[in-house]
PDB file of N, CA and C in Angstrom:
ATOM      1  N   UNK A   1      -3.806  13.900  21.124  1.00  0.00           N
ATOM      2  CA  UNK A   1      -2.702  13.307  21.844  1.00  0.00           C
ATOM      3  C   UNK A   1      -2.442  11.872  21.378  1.00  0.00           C
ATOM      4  N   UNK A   2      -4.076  10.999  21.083  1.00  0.00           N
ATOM      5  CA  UNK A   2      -3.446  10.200  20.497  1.00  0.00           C
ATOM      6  C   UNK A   2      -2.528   9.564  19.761  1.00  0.00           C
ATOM      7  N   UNK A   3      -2.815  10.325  17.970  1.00  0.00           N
ATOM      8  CA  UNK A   3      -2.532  10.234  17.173  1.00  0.00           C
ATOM      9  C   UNK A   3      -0.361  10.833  17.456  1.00  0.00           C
ATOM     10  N   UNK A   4      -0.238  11.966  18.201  1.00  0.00           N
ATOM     11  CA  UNK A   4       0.998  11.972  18.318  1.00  0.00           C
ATOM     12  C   UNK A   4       1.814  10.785  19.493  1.00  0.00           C
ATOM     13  N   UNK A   5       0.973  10.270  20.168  1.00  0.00           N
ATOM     14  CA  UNK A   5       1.729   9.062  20.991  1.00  0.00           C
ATOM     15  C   UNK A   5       2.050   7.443  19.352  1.00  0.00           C
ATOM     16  N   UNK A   6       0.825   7.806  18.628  1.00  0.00           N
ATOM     17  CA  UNK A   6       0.682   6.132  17.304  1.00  0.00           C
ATOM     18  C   UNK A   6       2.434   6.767  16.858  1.00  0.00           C
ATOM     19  N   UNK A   7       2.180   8.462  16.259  1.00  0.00           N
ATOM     20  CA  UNK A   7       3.601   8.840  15.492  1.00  0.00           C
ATOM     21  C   UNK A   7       5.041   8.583  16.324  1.00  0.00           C
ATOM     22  N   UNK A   8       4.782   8.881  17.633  1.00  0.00           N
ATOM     23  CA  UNK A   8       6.233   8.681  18.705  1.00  0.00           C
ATOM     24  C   UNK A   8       6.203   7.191  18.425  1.00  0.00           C
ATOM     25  N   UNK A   9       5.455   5.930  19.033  1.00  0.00           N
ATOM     26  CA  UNK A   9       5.677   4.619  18.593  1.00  0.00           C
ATOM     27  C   UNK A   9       6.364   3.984  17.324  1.00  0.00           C
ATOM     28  N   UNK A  10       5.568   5.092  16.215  1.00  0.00           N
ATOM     29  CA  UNK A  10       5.845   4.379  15.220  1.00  0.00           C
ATOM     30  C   UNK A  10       7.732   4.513  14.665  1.00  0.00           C
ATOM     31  N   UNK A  11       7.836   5.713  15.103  1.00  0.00           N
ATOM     32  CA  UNK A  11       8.870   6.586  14.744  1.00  0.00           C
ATOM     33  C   UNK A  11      10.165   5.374  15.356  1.00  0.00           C
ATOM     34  N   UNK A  12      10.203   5.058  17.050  1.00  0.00           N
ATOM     35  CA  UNK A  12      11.114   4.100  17.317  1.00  0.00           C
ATOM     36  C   UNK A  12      10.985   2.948  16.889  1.00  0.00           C
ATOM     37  N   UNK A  13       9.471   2.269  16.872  1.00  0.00           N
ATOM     38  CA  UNK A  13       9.660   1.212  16.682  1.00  0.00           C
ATOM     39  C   UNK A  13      10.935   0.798  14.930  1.00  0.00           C
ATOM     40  N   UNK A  14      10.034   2.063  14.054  1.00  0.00           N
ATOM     41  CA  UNK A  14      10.750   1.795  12.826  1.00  0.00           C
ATOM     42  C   UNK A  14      12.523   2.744  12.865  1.00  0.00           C
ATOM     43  N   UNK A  15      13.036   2.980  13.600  1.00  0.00           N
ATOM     44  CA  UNK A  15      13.990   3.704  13.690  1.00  0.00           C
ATOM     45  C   UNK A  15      15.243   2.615  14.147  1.00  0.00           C
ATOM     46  N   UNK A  16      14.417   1.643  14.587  1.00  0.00           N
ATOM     47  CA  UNK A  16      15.186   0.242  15.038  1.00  0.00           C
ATOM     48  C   UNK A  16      15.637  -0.856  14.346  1.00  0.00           C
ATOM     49  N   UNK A  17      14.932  -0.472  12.904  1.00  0.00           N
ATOM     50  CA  UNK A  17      14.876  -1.211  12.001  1.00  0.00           C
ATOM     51  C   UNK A  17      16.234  -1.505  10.701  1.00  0.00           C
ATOM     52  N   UNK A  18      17.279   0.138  11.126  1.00  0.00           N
ATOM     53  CA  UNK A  18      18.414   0.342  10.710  1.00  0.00           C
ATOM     54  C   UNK A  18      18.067   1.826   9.620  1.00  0.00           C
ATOM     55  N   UNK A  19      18.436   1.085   8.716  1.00  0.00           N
ATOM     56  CA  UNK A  19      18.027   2.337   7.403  1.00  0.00           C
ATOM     57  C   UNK A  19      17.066   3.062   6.886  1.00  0.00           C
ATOM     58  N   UNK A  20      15.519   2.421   7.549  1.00  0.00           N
ATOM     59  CA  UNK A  20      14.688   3.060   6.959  1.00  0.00           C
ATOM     60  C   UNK A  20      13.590   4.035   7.713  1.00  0.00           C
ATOM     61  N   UNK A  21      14.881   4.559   8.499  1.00  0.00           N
ATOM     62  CA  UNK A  21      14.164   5.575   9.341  1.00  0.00           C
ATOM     63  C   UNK A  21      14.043   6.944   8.593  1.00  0.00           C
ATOM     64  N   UNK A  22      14.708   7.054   7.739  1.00  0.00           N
ATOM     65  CA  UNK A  22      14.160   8.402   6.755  1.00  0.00           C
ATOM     66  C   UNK A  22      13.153   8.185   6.458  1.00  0.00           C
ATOM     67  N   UNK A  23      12.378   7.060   5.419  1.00  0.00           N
ATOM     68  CA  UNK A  23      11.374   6.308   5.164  1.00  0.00           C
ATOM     69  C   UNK A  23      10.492   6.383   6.367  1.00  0.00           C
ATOM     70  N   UNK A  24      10.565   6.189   7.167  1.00  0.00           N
ATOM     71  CA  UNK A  24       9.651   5.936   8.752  1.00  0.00           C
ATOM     72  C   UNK A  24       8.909   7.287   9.136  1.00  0.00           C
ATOM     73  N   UNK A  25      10.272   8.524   8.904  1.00  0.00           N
ATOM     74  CA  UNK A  25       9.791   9.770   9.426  1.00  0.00           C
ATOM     75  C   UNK A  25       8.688  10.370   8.329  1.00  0.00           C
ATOM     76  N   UNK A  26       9.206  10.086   7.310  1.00  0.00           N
ATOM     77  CA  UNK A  26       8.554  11.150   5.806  1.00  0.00           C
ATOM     78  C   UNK A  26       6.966  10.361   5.654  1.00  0.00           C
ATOM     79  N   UNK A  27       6.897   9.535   6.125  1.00  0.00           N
ATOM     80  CA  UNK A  27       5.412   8.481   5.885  1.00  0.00           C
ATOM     81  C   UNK A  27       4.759   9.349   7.775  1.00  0.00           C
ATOM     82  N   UNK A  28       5.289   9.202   8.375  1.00  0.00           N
ATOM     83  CA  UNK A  28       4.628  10.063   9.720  1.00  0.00           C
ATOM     84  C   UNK A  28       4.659  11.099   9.722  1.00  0.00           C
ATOM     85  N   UNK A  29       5.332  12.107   8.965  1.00  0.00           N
ATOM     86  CA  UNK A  29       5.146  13.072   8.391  1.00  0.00           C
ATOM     87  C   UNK A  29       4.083  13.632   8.027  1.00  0.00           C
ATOM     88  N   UNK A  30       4.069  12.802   6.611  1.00  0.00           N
ATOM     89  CA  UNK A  30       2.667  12.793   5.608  1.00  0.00           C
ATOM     90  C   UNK A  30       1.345  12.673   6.656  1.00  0.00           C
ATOM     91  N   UNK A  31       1.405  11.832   7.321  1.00  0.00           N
ATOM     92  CA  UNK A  31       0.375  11.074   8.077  1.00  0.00           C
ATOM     93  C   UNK A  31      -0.382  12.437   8.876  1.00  0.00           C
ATOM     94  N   UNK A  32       0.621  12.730   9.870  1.00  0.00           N
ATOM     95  CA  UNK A  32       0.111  13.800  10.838  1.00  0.00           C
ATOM     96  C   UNK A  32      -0.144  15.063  10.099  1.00  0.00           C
ATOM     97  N   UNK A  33       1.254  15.862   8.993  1.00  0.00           N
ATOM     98  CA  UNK A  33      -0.005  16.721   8.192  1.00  0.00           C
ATOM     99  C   UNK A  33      -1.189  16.527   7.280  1.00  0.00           C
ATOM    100  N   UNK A  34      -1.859  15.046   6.968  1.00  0.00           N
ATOM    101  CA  UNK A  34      -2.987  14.924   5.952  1.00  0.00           C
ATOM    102  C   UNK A  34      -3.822  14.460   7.422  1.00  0.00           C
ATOM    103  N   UNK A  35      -3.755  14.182   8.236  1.00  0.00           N
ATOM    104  CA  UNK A  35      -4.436  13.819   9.574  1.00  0.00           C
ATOM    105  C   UNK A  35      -5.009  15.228  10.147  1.00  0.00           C
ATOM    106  N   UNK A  36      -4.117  16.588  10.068  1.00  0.00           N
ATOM    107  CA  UNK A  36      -4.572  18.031  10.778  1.00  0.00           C
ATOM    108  C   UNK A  36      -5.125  18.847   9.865  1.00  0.00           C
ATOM    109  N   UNK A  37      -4.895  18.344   8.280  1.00  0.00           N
ATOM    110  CA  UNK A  37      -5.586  19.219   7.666  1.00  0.00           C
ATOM    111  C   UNK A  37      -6.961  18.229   7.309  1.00  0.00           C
ATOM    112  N   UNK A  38      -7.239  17.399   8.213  1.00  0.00           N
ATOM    113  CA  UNK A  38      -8.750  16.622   7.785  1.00  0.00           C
ATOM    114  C   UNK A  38      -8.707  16.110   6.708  1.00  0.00           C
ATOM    115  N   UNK A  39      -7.540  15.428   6.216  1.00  0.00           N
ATOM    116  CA  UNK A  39      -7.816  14.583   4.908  1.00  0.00           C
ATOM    117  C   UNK A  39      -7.477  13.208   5.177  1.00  0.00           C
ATOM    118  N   UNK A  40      -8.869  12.825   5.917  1.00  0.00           N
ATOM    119  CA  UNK A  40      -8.370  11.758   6.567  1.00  0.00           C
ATOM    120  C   UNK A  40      -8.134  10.200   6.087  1.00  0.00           C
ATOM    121  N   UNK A  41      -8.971  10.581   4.753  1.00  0.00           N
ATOM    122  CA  UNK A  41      -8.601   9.394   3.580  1.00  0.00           C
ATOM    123  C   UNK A  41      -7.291   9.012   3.506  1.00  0.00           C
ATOM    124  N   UNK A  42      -6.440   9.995   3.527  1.00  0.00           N
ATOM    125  CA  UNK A  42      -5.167   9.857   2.683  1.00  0.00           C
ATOM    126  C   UNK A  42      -4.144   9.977   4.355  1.00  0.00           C
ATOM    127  N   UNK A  43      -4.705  10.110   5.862  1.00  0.00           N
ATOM    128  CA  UNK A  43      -4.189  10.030   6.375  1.00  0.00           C
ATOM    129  C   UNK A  43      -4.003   8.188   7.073  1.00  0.00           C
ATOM    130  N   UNK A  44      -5.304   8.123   6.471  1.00  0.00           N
ATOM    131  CA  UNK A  44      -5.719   6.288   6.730  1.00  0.00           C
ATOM    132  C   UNK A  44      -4.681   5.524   5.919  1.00  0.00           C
ATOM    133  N   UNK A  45      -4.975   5.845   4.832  1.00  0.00           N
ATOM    134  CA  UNK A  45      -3.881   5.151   3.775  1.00  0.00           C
ATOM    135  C   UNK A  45      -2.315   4.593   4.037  1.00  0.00           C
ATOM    136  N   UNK A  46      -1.969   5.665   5.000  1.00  0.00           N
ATOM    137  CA  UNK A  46      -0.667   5.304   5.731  1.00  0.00           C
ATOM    138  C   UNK A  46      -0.739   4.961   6.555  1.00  0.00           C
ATOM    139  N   UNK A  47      -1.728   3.790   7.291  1.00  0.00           N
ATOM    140  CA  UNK A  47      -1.821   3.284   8.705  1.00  0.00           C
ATOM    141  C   UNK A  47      -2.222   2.073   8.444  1.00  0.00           C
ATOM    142  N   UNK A  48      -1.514   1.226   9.081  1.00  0.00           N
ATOM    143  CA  UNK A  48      -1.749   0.286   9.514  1.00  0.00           C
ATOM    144  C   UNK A  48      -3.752  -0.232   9.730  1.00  0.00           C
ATOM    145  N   UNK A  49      -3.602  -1.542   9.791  1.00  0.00           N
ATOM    146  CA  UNK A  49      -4.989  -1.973   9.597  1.00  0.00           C
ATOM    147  C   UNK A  49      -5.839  -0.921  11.039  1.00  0.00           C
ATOM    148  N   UNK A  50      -5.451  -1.339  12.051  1.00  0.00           N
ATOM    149  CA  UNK A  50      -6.685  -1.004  13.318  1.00  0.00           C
ATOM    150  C   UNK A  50      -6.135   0.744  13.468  1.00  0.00           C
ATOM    151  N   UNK A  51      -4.966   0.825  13.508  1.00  0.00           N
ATOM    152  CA  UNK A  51      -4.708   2.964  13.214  1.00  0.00           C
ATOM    153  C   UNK A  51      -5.742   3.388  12.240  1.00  0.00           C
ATOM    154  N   UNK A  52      -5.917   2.351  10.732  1.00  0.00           N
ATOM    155  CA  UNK A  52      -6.680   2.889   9.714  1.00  0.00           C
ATOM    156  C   UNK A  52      -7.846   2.837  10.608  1.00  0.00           C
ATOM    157  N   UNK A  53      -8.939   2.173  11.065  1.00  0.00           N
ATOM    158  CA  UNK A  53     -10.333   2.259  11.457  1.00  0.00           C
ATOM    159  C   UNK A  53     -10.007   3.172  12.556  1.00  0.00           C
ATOM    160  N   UNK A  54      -9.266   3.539  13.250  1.00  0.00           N
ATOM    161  CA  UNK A  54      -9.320   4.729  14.259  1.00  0.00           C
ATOM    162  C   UNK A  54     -10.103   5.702  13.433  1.00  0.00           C
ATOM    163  N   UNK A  55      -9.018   5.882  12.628  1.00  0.00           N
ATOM    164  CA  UNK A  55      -8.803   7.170  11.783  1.00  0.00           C
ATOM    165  C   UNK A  55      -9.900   7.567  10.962  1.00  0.00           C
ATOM    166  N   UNK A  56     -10.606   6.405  10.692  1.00  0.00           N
ATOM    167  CA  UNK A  56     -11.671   6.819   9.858  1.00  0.00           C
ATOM    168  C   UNK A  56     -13.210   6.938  10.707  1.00  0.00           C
ATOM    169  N   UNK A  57     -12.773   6.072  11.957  1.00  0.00           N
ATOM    170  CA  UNK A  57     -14.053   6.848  12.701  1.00  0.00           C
ATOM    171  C   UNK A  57     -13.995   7.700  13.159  1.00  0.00           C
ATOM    172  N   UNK A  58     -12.927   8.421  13.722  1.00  0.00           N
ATOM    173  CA  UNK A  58     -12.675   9.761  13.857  1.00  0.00           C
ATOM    174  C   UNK A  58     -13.325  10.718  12.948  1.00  0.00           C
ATOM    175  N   UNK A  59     -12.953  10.533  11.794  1.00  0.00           N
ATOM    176  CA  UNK A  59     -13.323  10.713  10.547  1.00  0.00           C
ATOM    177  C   UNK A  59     -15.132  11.455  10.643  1.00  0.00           C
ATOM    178  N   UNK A  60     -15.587  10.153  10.460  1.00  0.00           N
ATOM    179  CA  UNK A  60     -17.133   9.876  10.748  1.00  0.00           C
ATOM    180  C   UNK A  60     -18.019  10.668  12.010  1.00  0.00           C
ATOM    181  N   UNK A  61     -17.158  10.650  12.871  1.00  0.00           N
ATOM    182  CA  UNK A  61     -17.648  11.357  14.391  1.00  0.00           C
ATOM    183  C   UNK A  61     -17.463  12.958  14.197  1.00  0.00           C
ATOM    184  N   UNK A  62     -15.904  13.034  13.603  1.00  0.00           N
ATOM    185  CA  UNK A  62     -16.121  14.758  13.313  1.00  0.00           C
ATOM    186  C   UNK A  62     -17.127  14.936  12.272  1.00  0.00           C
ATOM    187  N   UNK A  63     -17.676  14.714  10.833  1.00  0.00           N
ATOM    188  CA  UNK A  63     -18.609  14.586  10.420  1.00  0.00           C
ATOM    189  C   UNK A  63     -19.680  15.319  10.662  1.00  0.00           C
ATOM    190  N   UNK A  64     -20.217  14.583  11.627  1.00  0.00           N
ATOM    191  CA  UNK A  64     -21.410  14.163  12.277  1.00  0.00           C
ATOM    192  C   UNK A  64     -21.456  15.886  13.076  1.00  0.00           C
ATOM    193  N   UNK A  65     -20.836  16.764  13.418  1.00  0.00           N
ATOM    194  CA  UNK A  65     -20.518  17.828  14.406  1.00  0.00           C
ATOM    195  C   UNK A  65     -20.900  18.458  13.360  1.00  0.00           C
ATOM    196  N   UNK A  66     -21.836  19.607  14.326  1.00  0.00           N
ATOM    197  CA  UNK A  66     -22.484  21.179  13.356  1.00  0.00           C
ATOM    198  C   UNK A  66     -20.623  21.505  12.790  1.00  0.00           C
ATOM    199  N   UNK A  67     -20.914  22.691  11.875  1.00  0.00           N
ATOM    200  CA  UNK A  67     -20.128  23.042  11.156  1.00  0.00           C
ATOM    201  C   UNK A  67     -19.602  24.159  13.039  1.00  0.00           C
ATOM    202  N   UNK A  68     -20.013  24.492  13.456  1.00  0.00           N
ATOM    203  CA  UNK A  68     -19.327  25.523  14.313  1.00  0.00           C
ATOM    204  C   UNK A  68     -18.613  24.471  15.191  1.00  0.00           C
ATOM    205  N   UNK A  69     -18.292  23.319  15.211  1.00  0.00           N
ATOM    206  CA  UNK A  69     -17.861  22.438  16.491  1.00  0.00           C
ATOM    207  C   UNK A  69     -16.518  21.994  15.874  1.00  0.00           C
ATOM    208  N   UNK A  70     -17.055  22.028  14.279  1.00  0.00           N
ATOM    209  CA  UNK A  70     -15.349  21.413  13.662  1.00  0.00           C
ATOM    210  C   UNK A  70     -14.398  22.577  13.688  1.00  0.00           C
TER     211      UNK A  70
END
């Protein structure tokens, strides 16, 4: 739920910005499908500084879970 409340934020905040809300969507896009398929390197990459350390302890915590929990 998180991660889709960061994409709703991000989506207006940058939608306000005029033109580069195509740009805004296709980067939250990317984000949330490299975020669900666990590639969370490349879902960090498109975040912002403190979204990035979410993302990568998330990261770290799923990890850490027997293979039957992921």
């Amino acid at each position: 739920m998180t991660v889709a409340a960061v994409v709703a934020g991000v989506l207006s905040v940058q939608g306000c910005r005029g033109g580069r809300t195509g740009e805004a969507v296709n980067m939250a896009g990317r984000f949330v499908n490299a975020y669900f398929a666990a590639d969370y390197d490349e879902a960090a990459s498109l975040c912002g500084e403190e979204l990035k350390a979410k993302v990568l302890e998330s990261a770290r915590q799923i990890g850490s879970l027997p293979d039957s929990l992921r």
